[in-house]
C-alpha atoms as a PDB file:
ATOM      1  CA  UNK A   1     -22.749  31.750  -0.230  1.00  0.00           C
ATOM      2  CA  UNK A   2     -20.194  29.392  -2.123  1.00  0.00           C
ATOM      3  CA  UNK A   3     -20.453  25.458  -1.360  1.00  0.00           C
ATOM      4  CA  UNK A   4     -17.095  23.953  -2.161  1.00  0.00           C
ATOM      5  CA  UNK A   5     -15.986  20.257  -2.374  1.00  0.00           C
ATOM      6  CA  UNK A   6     -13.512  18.548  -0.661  1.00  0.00           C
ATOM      7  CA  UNK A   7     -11.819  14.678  -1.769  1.00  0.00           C
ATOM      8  CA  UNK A   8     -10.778  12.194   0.775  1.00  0.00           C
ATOM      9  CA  UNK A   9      -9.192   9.498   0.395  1.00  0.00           C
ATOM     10  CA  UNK A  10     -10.156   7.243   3.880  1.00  0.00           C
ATOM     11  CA  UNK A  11      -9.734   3.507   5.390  1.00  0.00           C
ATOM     12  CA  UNK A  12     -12.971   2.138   3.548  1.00  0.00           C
ATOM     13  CA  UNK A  13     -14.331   0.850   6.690  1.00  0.00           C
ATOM     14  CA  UNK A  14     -14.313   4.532   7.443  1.00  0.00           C
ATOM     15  CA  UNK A  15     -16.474   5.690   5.011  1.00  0.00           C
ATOM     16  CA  UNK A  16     -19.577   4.977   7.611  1.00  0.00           C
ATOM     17  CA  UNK A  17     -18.255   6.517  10.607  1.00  0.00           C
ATOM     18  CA  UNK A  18     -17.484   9.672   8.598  1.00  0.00           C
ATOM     19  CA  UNK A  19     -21.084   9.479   7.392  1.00  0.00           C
ATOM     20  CA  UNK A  20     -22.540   9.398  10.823  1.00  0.00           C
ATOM     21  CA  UNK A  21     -20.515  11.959  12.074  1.00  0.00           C
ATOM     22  CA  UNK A  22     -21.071  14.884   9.332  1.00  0.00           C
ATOM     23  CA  UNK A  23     -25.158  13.610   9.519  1.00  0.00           C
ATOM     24  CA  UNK A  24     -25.121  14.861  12.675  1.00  0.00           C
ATOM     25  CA  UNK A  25     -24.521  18.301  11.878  1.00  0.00           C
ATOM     26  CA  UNK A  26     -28.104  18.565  10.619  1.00  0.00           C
ATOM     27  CA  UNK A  27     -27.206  19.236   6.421  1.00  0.00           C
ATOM     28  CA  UNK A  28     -24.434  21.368   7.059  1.00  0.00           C
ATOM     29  CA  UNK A  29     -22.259  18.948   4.618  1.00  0.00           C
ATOM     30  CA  UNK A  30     -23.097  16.155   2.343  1.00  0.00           C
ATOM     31  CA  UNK A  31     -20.721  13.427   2.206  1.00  0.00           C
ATOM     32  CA  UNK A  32     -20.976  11.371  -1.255  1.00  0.00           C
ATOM     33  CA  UNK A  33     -19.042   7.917  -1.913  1.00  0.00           C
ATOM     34  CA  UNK A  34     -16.797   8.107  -4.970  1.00  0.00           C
ATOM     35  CA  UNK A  35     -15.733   4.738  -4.670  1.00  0.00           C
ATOM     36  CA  UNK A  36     -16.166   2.828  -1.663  1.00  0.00           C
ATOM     37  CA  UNK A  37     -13.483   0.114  -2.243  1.00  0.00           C
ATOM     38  CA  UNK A  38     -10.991   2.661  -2.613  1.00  0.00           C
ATOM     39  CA  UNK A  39     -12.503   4.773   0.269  1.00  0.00           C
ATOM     40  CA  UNK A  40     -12.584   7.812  -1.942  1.00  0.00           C
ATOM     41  CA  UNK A  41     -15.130  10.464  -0.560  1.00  0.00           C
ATOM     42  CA  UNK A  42     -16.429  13.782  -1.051  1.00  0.00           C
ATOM     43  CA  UNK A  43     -17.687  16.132   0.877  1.00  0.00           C
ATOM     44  CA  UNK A  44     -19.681  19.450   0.133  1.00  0.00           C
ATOM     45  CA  UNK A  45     -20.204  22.628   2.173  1.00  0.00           C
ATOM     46  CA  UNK A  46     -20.854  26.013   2.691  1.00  0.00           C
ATOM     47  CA  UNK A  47     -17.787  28.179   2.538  1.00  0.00           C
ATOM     48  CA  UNK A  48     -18.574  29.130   6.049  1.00  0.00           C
ATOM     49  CA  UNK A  49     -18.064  25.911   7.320  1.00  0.00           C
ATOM     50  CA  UNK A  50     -14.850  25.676   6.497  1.00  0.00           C
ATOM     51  CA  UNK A  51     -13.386  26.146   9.604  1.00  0.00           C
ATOM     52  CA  UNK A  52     -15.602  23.098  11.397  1.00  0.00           C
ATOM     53  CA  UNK A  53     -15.205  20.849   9.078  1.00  0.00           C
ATOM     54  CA  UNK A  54     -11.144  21.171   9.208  1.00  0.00           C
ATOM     55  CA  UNK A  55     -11.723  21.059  12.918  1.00  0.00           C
ATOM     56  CA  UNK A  56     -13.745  17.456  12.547  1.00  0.00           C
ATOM     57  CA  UNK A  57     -11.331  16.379   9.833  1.00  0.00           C
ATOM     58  CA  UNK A  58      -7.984  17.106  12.423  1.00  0.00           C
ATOM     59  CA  UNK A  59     -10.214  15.268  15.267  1.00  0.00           C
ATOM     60  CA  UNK A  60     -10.655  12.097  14.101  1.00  0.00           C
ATOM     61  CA  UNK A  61      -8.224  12.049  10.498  1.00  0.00           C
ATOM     62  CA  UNK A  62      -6.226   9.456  12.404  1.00  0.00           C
ATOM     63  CA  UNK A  63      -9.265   7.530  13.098  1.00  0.00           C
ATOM     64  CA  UNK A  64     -10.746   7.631   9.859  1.00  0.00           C
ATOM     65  CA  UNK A  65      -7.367   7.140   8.136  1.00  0.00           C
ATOM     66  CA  UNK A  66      -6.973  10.404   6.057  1.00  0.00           C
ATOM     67  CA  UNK A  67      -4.250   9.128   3.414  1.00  0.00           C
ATOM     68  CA  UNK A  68      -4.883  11.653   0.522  1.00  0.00           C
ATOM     69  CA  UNK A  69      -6.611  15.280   0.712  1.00  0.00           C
ATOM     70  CA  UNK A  70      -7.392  17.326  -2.429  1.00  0.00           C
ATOM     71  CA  UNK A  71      -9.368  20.297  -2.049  1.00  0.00           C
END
């Protein structure tokens, strides 16, 4: 099993709502603030969550204001 780390670079009013929404997948990823004025997140997971966590990202990336992804 291989966690990996993604970087996001929100809307810093964001930075909650993305919070809430990965919480609610019960520790399946861990979202950690970089720098909240900037909006810069990052977010760890199991390799085989990959998939989910593009799908949550391509949901609501509009939302949240993806400007900047680095994997």
């Amino acid at each position: 099993m291989s966690i990996k780390r993604l970087t996001l670079n929100i809307r810093p009013s964001m930075v909650f709502l993305l919070r809430f929404i990965l919480e609610g997948y019960d520790n399946m990823f861990v979202l950690t603030t970089l720098d909240k004025k900037a909006g810069l997140v990052e977010i760890q997971y199991c390799q085989c969550m990959e998939k989910e966590l593009a799908t949550i990202l391509k949901e609501i990336g509009d939302e949240i204001g993806i400007r900047d992804v680095n994997a």
